[in-house]
N, C-alpha and C. Protein backbone atom coordinates (compact mmCIF):
# COMPACT_ATOMS: atom_id res chain seq x y z
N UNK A 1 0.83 -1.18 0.00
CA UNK A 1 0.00 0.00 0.00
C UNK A 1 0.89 1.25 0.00
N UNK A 2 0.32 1.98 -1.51
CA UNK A 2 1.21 3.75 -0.72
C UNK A 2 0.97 4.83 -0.10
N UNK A 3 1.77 4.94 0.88
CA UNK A 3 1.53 6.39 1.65
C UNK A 3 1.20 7.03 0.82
N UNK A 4 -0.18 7.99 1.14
CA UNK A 4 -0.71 8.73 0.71
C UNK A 4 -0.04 10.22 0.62
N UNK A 5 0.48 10.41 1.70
CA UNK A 5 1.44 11.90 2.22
C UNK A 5 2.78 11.45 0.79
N UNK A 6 2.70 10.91 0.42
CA UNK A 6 4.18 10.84 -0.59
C UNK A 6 3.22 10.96 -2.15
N UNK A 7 2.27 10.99 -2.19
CA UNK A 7 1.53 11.51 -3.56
C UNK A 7 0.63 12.80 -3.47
N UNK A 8 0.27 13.23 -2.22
CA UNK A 8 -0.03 14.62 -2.11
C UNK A 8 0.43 15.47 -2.88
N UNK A 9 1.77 15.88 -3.09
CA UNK A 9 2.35 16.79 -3.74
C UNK A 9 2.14 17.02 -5.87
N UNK A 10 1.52 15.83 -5.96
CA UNK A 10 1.24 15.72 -7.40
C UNK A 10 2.00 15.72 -8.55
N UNK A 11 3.42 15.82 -7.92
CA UNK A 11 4.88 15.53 -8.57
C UNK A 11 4.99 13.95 -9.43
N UNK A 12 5.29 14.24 -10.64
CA UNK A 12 5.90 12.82 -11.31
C UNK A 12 7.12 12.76 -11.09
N UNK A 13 7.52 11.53 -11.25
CA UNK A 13 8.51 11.18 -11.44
C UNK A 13 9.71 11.82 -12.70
N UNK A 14 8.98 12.23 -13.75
CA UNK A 14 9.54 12.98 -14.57
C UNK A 14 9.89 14.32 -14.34
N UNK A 15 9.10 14.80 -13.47
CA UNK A 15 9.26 16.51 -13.07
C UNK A 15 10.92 17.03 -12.64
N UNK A 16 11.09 16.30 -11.90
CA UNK A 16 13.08 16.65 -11.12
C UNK A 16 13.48 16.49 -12.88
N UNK A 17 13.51 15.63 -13.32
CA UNK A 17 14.78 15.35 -14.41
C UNK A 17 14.27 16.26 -15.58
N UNK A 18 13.29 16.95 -15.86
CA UNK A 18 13.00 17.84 -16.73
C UNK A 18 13.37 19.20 -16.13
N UNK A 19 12.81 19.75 -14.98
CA UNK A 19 13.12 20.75 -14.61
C UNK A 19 14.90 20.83 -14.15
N UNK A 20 15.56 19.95 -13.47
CA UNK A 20 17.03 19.88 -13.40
C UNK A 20 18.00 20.34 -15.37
N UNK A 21 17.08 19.35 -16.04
CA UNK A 21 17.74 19.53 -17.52
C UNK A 21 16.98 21.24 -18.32
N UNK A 22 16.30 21.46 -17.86
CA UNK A 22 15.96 23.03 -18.31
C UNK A 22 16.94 23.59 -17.59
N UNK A 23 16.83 24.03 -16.44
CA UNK A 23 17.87 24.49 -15.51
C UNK A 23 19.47 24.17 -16.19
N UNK A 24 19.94 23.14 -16.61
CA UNK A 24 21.26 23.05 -17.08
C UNK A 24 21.43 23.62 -18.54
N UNK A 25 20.69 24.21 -19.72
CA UNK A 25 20.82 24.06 -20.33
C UNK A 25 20.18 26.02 -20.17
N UNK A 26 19.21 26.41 -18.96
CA UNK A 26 18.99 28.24 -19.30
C UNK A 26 20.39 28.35 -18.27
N UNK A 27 20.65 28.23 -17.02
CA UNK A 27 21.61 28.77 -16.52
C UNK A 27 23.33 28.59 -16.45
N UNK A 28 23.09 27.40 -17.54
CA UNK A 28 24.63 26.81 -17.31
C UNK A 28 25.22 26.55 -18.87
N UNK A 29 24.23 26.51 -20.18
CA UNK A 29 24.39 26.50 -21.40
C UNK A 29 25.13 25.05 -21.14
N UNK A 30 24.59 24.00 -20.75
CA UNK A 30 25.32 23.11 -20.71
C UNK A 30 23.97 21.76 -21.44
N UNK A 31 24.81 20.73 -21.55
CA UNK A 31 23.70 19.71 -22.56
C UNK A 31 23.17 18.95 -21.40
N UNK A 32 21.84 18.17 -21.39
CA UNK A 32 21.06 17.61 -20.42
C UNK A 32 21.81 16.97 -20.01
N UNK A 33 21.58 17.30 -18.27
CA UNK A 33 22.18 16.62 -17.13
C UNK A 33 22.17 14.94 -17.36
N UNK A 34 23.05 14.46 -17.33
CA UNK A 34 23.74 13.33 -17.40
C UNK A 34 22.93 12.63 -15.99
N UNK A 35 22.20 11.75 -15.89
CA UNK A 35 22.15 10.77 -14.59
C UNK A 35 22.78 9.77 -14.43
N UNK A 36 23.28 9.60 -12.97
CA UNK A 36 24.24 8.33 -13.20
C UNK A 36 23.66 7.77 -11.45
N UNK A 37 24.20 6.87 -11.90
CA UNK A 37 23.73 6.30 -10.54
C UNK A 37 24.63 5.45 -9.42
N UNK A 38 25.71 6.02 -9.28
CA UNK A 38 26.74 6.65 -8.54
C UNK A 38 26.07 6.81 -7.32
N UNK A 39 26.58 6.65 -6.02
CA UNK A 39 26.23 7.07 -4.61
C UNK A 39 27.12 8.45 -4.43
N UNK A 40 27.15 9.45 -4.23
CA UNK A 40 27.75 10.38 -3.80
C UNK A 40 28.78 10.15 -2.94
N UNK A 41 30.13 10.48 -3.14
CA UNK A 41 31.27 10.59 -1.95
C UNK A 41 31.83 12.06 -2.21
N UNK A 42 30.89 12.46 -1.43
CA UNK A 42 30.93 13.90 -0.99
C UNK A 42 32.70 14.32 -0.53
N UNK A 43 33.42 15.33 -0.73
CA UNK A 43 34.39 15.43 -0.26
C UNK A 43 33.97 16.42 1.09
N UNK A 44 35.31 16.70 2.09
CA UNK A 44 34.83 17.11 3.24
C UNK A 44 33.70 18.64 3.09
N UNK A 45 33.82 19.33 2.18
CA UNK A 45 33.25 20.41 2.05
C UNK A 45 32.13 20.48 1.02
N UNK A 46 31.24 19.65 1.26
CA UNK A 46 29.88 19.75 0.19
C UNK A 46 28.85 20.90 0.51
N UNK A 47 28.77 21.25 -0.88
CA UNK A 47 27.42 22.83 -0.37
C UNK A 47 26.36 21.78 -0.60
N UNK A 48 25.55 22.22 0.50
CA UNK A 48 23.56 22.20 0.46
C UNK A 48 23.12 23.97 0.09
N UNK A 49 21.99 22.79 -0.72
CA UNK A 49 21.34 24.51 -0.71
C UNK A 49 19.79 23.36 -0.65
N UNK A 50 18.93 24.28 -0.01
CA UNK A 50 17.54 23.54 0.19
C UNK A 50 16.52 24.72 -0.15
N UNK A 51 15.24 24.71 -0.08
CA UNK A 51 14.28 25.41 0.26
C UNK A 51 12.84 24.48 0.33
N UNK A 52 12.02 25.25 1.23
CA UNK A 52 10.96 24.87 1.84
C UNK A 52 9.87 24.95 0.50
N UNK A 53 8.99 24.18 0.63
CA UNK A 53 7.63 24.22 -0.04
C UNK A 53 6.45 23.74 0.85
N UNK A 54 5.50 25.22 1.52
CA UNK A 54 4.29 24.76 2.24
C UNK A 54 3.24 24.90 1.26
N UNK A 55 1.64 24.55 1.62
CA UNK A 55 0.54 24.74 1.27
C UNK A 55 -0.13 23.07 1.33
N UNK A 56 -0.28 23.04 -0.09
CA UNK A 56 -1.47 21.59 -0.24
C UNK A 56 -0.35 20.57 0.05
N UNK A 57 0.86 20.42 0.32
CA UNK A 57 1.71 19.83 0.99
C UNK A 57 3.06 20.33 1.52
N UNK A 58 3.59 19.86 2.12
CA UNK A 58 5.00 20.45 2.59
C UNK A 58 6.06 19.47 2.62
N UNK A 59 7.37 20.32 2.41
CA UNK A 59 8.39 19.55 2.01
C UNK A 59 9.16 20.43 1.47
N UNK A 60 10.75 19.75 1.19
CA UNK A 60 11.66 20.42 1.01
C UNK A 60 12.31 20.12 -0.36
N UNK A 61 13.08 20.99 -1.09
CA UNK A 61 13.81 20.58 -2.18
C UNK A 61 15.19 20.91 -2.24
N UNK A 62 15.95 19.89 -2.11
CA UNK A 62 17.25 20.12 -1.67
C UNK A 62 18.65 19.75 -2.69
N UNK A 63 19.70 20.31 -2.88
CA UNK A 63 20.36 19.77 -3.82
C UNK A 63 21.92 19.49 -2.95
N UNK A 64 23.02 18.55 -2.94
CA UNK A 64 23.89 18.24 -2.66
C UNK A 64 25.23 18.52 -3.81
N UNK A 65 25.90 19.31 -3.42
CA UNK A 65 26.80 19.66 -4.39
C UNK A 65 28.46 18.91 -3.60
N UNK A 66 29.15 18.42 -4.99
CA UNK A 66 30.36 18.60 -4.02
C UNK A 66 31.22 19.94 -4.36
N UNK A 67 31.85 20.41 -3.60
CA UNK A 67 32.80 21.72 -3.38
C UNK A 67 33.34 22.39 -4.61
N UNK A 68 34.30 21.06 -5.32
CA UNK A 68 34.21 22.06 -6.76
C UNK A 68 33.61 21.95 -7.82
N UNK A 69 32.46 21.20 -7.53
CA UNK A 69 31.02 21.52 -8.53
C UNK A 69 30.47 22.84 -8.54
N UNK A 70 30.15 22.78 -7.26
CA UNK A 70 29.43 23.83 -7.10
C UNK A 70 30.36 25.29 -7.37
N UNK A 71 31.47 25.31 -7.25
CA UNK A 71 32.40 26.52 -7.59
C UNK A 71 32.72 26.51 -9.01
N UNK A 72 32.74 25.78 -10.31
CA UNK A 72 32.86 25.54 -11.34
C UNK A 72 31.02 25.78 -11.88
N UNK A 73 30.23 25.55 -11.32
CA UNK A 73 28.78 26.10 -11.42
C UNK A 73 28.40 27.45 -11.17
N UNK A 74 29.30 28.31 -10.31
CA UNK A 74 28.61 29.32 -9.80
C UNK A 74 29.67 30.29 -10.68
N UNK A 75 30.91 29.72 -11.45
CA UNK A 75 31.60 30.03 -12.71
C UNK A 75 30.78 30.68 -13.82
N UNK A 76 30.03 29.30 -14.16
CA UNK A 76 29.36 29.33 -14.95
C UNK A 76 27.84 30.91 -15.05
N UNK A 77 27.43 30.09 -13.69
CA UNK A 77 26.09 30.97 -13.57
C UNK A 77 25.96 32.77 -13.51
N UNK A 78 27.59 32.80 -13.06
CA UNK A 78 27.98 34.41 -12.68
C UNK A 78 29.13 34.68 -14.05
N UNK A 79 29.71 34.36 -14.83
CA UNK A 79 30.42 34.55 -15.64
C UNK A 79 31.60 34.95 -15.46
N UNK A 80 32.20 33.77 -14.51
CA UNK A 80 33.23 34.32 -13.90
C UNK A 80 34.66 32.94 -14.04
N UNK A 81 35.68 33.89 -13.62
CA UNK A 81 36.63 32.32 -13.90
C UNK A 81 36.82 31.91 -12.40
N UNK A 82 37.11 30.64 -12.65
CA UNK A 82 37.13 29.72 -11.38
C UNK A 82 37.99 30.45 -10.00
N UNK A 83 39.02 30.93 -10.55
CA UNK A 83 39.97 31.63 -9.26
C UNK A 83 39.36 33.02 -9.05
N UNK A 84 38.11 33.56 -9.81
CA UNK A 84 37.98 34.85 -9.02
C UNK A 84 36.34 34.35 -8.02
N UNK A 85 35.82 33.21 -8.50
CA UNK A 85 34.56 32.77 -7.39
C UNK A 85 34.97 32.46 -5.98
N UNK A 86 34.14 33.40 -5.10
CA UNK A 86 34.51 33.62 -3.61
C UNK A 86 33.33 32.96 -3.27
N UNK A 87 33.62 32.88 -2.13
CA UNK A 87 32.48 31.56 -1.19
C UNK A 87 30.69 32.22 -1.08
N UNK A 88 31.21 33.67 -0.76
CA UNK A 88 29.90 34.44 -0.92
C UNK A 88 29.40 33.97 -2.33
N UNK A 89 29.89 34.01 -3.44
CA UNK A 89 29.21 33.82 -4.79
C UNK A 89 28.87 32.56 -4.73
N UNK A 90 29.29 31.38 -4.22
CA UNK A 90 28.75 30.28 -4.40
C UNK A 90 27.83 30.35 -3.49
N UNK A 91 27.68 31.05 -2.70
CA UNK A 91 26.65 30.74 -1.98
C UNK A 91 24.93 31.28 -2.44
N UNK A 92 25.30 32.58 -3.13
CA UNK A 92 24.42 33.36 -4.02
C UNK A 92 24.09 32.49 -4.82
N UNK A 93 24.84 31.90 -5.50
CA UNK A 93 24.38 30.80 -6.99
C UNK A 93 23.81 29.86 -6.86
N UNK A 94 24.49 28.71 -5.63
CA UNK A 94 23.67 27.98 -4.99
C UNK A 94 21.92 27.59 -4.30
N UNK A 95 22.32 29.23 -4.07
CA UNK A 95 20.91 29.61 -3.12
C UNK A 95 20.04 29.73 -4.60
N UNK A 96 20.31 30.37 -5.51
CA UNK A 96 19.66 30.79 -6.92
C UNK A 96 19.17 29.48 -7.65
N UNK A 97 20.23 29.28 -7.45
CA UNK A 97 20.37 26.94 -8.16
C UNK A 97 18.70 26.48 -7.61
N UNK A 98 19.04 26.17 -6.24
CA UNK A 98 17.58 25.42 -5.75
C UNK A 98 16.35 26.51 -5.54
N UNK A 99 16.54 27.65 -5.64
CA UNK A 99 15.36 28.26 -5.82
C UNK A 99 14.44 28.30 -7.08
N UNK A 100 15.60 28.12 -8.06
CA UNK A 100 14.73 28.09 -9.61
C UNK A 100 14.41 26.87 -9.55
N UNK A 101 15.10 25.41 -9.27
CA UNK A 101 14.45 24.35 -9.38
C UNK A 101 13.35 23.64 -8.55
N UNK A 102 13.47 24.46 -6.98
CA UNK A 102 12.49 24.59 -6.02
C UNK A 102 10.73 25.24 -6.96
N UNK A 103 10.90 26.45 -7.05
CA UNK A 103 9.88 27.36 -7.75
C UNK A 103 9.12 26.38 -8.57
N UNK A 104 10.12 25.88 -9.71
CA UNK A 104 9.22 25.46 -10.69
C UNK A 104 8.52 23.94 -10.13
N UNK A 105 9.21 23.16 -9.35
CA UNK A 105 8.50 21.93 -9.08
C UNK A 105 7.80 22.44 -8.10
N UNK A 106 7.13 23.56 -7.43
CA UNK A 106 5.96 24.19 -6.68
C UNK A 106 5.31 24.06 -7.53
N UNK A 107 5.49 24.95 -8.71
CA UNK A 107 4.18 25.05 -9.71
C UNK A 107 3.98 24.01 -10.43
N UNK A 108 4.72 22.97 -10.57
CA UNK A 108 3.85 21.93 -11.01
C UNK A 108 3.03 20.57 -10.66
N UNK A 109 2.97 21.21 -9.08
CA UNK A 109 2.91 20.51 -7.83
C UNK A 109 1.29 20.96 -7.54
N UNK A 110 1.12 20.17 -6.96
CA UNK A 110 -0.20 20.34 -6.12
C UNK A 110 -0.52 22.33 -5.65
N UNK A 111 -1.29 22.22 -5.54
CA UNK A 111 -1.63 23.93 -5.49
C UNK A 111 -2.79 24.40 -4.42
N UNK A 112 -2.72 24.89 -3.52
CA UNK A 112 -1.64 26.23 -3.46
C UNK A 112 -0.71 25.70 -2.58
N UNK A 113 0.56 26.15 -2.83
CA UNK A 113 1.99 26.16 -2.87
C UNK A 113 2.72 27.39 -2.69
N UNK A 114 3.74 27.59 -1.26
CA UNK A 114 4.01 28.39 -1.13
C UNK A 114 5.94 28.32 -0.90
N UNK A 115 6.69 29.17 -1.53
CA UNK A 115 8.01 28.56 -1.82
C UNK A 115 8.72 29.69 -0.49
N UNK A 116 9.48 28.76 0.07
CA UNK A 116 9.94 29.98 1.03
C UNK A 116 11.47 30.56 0.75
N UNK A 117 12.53 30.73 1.60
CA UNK A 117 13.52 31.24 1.17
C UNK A 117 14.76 30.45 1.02
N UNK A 118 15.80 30.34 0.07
CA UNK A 118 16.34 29.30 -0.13
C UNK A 118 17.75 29.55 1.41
N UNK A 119 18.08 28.20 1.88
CA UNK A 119 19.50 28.46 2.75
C UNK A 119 20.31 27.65 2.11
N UNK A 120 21.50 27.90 2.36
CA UNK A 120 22.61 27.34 2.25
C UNK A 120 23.42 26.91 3.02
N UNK A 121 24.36 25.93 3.13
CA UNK A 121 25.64 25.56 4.38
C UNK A 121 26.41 24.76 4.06
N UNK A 122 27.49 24.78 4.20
CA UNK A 122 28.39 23.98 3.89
C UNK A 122 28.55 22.63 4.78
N UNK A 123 28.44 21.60 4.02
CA UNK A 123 27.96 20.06 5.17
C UNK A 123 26.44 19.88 4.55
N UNK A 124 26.62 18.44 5.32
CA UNK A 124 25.07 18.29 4.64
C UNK A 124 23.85 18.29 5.57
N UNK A 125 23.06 19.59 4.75
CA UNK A 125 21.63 19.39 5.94
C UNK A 125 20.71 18.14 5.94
N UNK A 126 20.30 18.19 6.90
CA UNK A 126 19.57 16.86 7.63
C UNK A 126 18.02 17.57 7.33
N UNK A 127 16.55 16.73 6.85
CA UNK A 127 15.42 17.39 7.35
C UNK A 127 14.95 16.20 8.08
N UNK A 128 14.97 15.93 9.33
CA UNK A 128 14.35 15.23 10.41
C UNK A 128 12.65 15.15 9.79
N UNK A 129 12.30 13.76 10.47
CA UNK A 129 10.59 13.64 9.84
C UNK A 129 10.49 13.68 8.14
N UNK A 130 11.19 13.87 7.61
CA UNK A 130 11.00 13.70 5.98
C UNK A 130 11.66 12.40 5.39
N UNK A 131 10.94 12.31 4.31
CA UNK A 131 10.96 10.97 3.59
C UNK A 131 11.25 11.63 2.22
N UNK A 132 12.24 10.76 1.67
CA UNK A 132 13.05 11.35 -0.12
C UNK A 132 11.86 10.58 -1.04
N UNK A 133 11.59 11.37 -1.49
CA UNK A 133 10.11 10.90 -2.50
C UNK A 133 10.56 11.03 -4.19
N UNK A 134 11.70 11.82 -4.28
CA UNK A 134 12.26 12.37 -5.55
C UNK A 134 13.95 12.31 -5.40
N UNK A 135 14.44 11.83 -6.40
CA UNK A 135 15.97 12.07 -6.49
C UNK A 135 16.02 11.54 -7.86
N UNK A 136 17.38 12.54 -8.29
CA UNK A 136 18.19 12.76 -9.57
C UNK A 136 19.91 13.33 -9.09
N UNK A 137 20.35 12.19 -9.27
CA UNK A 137 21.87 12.53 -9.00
C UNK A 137 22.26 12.44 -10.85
N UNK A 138 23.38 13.61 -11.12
CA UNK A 138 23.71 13.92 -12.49
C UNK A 138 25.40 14.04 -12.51
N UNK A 139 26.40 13.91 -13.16
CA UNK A 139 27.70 13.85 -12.95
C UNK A 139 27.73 15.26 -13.39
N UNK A 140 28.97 15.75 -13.46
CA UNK A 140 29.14 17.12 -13.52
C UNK A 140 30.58 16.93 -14.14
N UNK A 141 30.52 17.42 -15.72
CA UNK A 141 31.61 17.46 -16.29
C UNK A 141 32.62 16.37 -16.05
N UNK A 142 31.99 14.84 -16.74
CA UNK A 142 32.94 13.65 -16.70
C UNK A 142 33.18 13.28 -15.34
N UNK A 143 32.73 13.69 -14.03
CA UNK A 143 32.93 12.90 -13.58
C UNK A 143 32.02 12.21 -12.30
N UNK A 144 31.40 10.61 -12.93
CA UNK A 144 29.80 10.33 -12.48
C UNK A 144 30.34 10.05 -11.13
N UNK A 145 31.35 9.94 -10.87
CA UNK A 145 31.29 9.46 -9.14
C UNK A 145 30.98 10.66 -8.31
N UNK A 146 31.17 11.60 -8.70
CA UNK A 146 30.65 12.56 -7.80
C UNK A 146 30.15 13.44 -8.20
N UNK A 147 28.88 12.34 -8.07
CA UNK A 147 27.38 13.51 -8.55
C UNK A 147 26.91 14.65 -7.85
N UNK A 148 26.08 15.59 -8.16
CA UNK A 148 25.43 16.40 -7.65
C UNK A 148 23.60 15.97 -7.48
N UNK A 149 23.44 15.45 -6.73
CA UNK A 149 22.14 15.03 -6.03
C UNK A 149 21.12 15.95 -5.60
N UNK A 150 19.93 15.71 -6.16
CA UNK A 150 18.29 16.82 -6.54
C UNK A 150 17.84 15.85 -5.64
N UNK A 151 17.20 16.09 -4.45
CA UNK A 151 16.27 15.34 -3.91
C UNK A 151 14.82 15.90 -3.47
N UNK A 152 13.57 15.75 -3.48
CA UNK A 152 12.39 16.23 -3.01
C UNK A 152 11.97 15.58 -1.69
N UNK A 153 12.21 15.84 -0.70
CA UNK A 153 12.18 15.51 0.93
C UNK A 153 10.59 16.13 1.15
N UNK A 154 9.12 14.96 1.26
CA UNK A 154 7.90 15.00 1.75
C UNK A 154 7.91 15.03 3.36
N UNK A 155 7.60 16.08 3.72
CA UNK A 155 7.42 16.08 5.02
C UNK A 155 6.29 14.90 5.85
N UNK A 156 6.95 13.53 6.54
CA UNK A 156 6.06 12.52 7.09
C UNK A 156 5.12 12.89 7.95
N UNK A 157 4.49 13.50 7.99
CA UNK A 157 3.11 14.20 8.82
C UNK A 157 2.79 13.16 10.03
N UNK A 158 2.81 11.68 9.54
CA UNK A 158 2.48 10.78 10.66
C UNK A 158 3.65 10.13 11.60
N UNK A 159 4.71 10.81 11.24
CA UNK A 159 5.63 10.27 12.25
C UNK A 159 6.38 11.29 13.26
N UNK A 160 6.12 10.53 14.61
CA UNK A 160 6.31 11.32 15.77
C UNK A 160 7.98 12.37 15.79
N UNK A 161 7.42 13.10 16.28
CA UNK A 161 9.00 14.20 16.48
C UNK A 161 9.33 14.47 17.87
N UNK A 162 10.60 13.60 18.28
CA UNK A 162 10.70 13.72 19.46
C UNK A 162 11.64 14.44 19.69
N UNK A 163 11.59 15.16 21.32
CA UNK A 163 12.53 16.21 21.47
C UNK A 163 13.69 15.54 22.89
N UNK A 164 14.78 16.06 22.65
CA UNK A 164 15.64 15.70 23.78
C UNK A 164 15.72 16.58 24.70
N UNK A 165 15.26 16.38 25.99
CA UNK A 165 15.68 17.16 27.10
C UNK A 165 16.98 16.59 28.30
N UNK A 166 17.36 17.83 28.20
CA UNK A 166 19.01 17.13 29.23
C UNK A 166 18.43 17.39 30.77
């Protein structure tokens, strides 16, 4: 039987890998994202960038970059060469990255849908109570072992959230 809370959102399965390959091809002039299916070995410094999606469901859309993906991306996205991108810019680009691909899988999502503000951090964020309902890991310029990972995190509504007190 399927959880119902993991089809709320009205997302196909096709939605991440279309909207990820638009996205590579308006902000990066690059040819459709490559999927590979590779586990991520993140090096010590991987950017997250996430953002929230409330309304007719909630949940998060999050992307996993490793370090010089994401600085060879934010190259790209700002028109800049690799030794003049500063951490602030990747973080701008990043945040820009999952907001355009956040936005559009709102709107083609269950409705009404409300997109909140994108964060960023270096390491990987955790969303406690959520379940990965969507993923597209894509290699990044030759090399599939270390993909950059699209995931859509459904917030589990029926499972308890417990708090630690010391």
């Amino acid at each position: 039987m399927v959880d119902a809370s993991l089809n709320e959102s009205g997302l196909a399965d096709t939605d991440l890998v279309e909207i990820v390959n638009e996205v590579w091809d308006a902000y990066l002039q690059q040819p459709d994202a490559q999927a590979t299916d590779h586990e991520p070995v993140l090096d010590m410094r991987p950017i997250t960038a996430a953002v929230s999606i409330t309304g007719a469901w909630e949940g998060h859309v999050r992307v996993l970059v490793p370090a010089a993906a994401a600085n060879d991306i934010t190259g790209l996205m700002l028109a800049m060469e690799p030794d003049e991108v500063t951490d602030q810019d990747v973080t701008d680009a990043m945040g820009e990255l999952i907001n355009v691909v956040g936005g559009n899988l709102k709107n083609r999502g269950t409705q009404p849908a409300k997109l909140g503000l994108p964060v960023v951090a270096t390491g990987k964020m955790l969303f406690p109570s959520t379940r990965e309902t969507h993923r597209l890991a894509v290699g990044w310029q030759g090399k599939p072992d270390e993909p950059i990972t699209f995931s859509v995190l459904h917030v589990h509504r029926d499972r308890p959230v417990t708090s630690r007190m010391a």
